[in-house]
Protein backbone atom coordinates (compact mmCIF):
# COMPACT_ATOMS: atom_id res chain seq x y z
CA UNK A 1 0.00 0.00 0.00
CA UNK A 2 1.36 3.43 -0.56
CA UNK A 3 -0.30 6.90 -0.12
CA UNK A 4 -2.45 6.78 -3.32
CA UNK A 5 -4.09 3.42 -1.69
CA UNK A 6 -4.35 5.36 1.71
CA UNK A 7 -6.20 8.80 -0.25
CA UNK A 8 -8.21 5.66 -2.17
CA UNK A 9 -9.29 4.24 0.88
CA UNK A 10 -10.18 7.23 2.93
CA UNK A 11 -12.57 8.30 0.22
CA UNK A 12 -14.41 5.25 -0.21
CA UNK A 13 -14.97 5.01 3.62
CA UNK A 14 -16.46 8.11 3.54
CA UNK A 15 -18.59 7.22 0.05
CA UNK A 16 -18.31 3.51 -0.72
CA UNK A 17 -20.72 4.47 -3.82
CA UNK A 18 -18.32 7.50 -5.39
CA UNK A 19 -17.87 6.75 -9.20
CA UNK A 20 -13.98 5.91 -10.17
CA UNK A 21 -14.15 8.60 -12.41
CA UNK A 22 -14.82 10.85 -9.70
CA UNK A 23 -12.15 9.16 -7.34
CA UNK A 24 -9.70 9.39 -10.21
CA UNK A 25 -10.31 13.16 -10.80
CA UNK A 26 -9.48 13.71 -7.37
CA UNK A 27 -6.42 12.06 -6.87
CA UNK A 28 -5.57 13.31 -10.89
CA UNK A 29 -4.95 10.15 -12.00
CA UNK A 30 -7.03 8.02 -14.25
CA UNK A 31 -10.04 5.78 -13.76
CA UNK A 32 -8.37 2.84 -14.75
CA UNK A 33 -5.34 3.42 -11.96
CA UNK A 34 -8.18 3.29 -9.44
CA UNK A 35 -10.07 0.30 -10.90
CA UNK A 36 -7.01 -1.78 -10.96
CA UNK A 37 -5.92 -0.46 -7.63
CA UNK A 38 -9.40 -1.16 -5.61
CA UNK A 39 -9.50 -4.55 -7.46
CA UNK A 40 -5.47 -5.32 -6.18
CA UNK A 41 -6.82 -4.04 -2.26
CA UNK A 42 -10.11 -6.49 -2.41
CA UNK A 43 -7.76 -9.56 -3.62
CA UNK A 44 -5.31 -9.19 -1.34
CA UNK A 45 -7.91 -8.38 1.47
CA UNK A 46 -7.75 -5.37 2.70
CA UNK A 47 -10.94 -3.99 1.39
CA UNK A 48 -13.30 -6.65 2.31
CA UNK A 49 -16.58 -5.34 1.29
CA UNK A 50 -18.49 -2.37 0.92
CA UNK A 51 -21.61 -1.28 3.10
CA UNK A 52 -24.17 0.65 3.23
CA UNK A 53 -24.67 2.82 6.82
CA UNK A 54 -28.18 3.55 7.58
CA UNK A 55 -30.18 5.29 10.38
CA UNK A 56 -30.45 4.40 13.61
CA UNK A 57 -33.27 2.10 14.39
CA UNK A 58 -34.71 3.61 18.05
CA UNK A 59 -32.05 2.48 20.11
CA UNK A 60 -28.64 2.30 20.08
CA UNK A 61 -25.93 1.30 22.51
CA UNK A 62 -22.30 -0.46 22.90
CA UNK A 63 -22.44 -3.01 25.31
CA UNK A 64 -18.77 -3.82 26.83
CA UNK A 65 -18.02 -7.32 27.75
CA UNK A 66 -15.59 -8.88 29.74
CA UNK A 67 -14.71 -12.67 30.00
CA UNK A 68 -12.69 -15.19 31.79
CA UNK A 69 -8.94 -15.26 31.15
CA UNK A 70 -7.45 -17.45 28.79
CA UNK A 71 -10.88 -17.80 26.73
CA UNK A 72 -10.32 -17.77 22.68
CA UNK A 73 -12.24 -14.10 22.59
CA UNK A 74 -12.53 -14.58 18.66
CA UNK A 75 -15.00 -17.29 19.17
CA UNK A 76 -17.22 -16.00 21.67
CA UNK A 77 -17.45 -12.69 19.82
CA UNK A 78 -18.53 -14.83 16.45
CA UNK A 79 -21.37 -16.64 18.51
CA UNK A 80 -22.24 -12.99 20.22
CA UNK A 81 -22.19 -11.32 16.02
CA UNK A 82 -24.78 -13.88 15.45
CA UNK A 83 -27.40 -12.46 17.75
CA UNK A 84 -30.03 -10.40 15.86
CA UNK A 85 -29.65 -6.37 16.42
CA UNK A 86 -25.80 -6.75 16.90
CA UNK A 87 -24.24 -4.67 14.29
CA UNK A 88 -20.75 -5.10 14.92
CA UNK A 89 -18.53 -6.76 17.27
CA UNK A 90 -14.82 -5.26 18.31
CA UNK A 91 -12.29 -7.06 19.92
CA UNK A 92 -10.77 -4.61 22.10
CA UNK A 93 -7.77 -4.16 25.05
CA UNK A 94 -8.33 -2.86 28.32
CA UNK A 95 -10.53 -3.91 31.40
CA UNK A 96 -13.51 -5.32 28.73
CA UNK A 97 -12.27 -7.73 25.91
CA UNK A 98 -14.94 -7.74 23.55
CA UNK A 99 -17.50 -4.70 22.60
CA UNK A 100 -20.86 -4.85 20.73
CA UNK A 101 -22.99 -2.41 18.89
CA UNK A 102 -26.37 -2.75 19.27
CA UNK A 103 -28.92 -1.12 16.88
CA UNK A 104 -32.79 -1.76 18.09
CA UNK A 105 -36.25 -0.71 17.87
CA UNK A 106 -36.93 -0.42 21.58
CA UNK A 107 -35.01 -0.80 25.23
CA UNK A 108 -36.82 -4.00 26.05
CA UNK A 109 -34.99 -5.58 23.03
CA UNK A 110 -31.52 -3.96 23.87
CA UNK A 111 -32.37 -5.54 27.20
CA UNK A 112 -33.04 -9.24 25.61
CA UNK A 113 -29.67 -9.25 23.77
CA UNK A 114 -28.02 -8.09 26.97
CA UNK A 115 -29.14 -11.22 28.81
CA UNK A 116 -28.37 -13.36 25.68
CA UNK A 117 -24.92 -12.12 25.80
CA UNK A 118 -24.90 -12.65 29.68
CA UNK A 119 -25.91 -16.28 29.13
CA UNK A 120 -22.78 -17.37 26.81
CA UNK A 121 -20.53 -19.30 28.41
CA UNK A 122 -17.79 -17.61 29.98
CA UNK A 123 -19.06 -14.37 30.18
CA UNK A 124 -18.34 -12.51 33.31
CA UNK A 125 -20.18 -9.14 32.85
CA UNK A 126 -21.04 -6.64 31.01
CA UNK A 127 -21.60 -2.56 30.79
CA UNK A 128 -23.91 -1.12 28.19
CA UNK A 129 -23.85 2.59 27.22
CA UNK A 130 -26.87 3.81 25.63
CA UNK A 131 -26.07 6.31 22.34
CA UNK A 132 -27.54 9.64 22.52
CA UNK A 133 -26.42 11.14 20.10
CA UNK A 134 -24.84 9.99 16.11
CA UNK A 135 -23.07 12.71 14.31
């Protein structure tokens, strides 16, 4: 990767959808450089999709979660993706090993996937903090 991948990168995560015509009259180069150059960061991995972000549902929140020592983390946050209104799942450092985002229609849900996430198996607590506010 070098910077033109970086400036190619940074403007698709802003628009996933911007033509490479567009892209390439930005970074004055030509639409073919940036078609061969997104297609050469999706093969090799490091673009791994593209998205679409929406608006918030009703309720949003992270919910930080903290398990037993010397659990494989990557598996337990796979099962904990899986649960319906989890939108993404970080493994993170610091006193909580795993964080979700949770994007739902009402607090009794966020309260349901709480308690699912309580129930997997070495799971010793968590802390949700609602969203108030996107920007």
């Amino acid at each position: 990767m070098d910077n033109m991948d970086e400036e190619i990168l940074a403007i698709l995560k802003k628009d996933a959808r911007m033509p490479f015509v567009t892209i390439a009259k930005k970074l004055r180069t030509s639409e073919g450089t940036i078609r061969a150059r997104v297609k050469k960061m999706m093969n090799e991995g490091i673009i791994r999709g593209f998205t679409v972000k929406t608006a918030s549902k009703n309720v949003k929140a992270l919910v930080e979660i903290k398990i037993n020592v010397n659990i494989n983390t990557t598996n337990i946050s796979q099962r904990i993706k899986k649960i319906p209104g989890i939108d993404s799942v970080y493994e993170v450092s610091g006193d909580n090993d795993i964080v979700a985002l949770v994007d739902v229609m009402s607090t009794r849900e966020l309260n349901g996937i709480i308690e699912q996430i309580r129930r997997q198996e070495d799971t010793i607590a968590t802390k949700t903090q609602l969203i108030l506010n996107e920007l």
